[in-house]
Protein backbone atom coordinates (compact mmCIF):
# COMPACT_ATOMS: atom_id res chain seq x y z
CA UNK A 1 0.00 0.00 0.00
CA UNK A 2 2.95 2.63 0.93
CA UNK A 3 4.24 1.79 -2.53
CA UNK A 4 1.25 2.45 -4.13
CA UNK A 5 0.65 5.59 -2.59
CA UNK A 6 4.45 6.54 -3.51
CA UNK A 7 3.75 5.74 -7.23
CA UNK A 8 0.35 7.60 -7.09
CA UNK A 9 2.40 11.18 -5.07
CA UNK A 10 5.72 10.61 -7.84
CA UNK A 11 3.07 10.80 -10.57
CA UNK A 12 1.37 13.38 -9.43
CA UNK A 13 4.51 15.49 -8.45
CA UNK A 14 6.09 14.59 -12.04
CA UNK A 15 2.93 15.72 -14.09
CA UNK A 16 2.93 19.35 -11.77
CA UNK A 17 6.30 19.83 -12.47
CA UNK A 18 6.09 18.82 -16.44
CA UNK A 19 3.33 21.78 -16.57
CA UNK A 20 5.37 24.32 -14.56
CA UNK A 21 8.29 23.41 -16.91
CA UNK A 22 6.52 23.28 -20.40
CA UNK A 23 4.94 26.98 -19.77
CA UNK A 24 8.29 28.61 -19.11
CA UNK A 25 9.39 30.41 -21.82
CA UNK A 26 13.02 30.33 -22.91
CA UNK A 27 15.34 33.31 -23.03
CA UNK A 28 14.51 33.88 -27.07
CA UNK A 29 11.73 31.98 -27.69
CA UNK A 30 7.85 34.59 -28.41
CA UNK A 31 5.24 34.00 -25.05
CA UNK A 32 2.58 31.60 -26.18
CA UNK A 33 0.61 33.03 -23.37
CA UNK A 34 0.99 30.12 -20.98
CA UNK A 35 -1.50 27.48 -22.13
CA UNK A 36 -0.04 24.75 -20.49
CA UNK A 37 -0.99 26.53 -17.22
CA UNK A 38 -4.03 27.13 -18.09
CA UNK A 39 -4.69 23.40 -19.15
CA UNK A 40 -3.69 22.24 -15.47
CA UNK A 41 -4.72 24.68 -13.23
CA UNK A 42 -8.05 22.99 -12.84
CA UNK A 43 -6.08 19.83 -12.25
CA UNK A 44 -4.38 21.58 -9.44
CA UNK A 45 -7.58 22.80 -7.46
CA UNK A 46 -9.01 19.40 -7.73
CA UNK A 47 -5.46 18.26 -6.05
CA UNK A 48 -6.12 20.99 -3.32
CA UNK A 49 -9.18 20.63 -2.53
CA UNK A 50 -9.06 16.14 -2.22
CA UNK A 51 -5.88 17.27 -0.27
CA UNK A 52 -7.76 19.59 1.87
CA UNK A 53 -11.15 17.38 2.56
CA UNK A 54 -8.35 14.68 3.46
CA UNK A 55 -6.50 17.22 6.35
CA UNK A 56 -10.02 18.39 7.23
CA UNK A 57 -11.05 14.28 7.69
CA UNK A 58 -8.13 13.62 9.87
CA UNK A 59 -7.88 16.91 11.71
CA UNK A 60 -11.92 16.07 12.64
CA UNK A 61 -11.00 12.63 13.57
CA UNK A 62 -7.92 13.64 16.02
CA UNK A 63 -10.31 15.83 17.59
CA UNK A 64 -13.46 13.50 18.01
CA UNK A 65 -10.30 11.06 19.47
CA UNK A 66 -8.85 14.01 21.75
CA UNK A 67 -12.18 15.03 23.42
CA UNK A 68 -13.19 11.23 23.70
CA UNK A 69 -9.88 10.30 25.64
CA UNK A 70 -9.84 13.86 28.08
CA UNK A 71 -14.04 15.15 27.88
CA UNK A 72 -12.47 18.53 30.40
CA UNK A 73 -10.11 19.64 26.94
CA UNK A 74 -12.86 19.78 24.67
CA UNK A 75 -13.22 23.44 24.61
CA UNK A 76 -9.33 23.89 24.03
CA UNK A 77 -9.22 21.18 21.40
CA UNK A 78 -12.21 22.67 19.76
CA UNK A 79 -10.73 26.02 19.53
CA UNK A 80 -7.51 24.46 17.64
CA UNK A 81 -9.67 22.65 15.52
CA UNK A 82 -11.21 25.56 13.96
CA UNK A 83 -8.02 27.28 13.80
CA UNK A 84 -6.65 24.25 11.96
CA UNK A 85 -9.90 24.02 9.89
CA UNK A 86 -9.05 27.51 8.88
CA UNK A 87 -5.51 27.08 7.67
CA UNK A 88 -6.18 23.99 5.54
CA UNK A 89 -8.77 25.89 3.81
CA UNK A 90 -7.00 28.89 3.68
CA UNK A 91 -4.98 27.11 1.34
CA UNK A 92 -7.48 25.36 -0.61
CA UNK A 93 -8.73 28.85 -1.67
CA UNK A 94 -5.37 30.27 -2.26
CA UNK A 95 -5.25 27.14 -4.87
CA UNK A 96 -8.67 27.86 -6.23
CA UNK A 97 -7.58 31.78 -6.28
CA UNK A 98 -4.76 30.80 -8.64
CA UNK A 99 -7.01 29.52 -11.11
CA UNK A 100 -8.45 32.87 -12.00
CA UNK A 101 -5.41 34.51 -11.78
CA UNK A 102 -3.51 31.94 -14.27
């Protein structure tokens, strides 16, 4: 399973770098305008956001466990839960954010 989910990250990592790469323009060469970018962008959101519902699964989870195992933290473990809940889709946004700006 670890090596499956090794292959599935490599690919994934090889296929955002091939995009980044193939919509640079070399020192010479006329802008095409960036169409590569354009073609994966919505690729990249969709990476973001199954990344983000995954962090927001687990970060749930750990809390569910947290106030389960000590009931008198809840509150404080709440409170870092929504802060946490926050970041993660902070960045999900920044992702989708890019997609208009691309």
């Amino acid at each position: 399973m670890i090596r499956f989910k090794l292959f599935v990250m490599s690919a994934l990592m090889m296929l955002l770098v091939v995009g980044t790469a193939m919509a640079q323009t070399g020192g010479t060469a006329p802008a095409t305008g960036g169409t590569n970018l354009k073609l994966l962008a919505p690729f990249a959101v969709g990476i973001a956001a199954f990344g983000g519902a995954l962090g927001d699964g687990r970060a749930i989870a750990g809390a569910c466990e947290g106030t389960a195992r000590n009931p008198g933290a809840g509150g404080r473990i709440f409170t870092m839960l929504l802060l946490g809940l926050a970041l993660i889709e902070t960045l999900v946004l920044f992702t989708f954010l890019t997609l208009f700006l691309v």
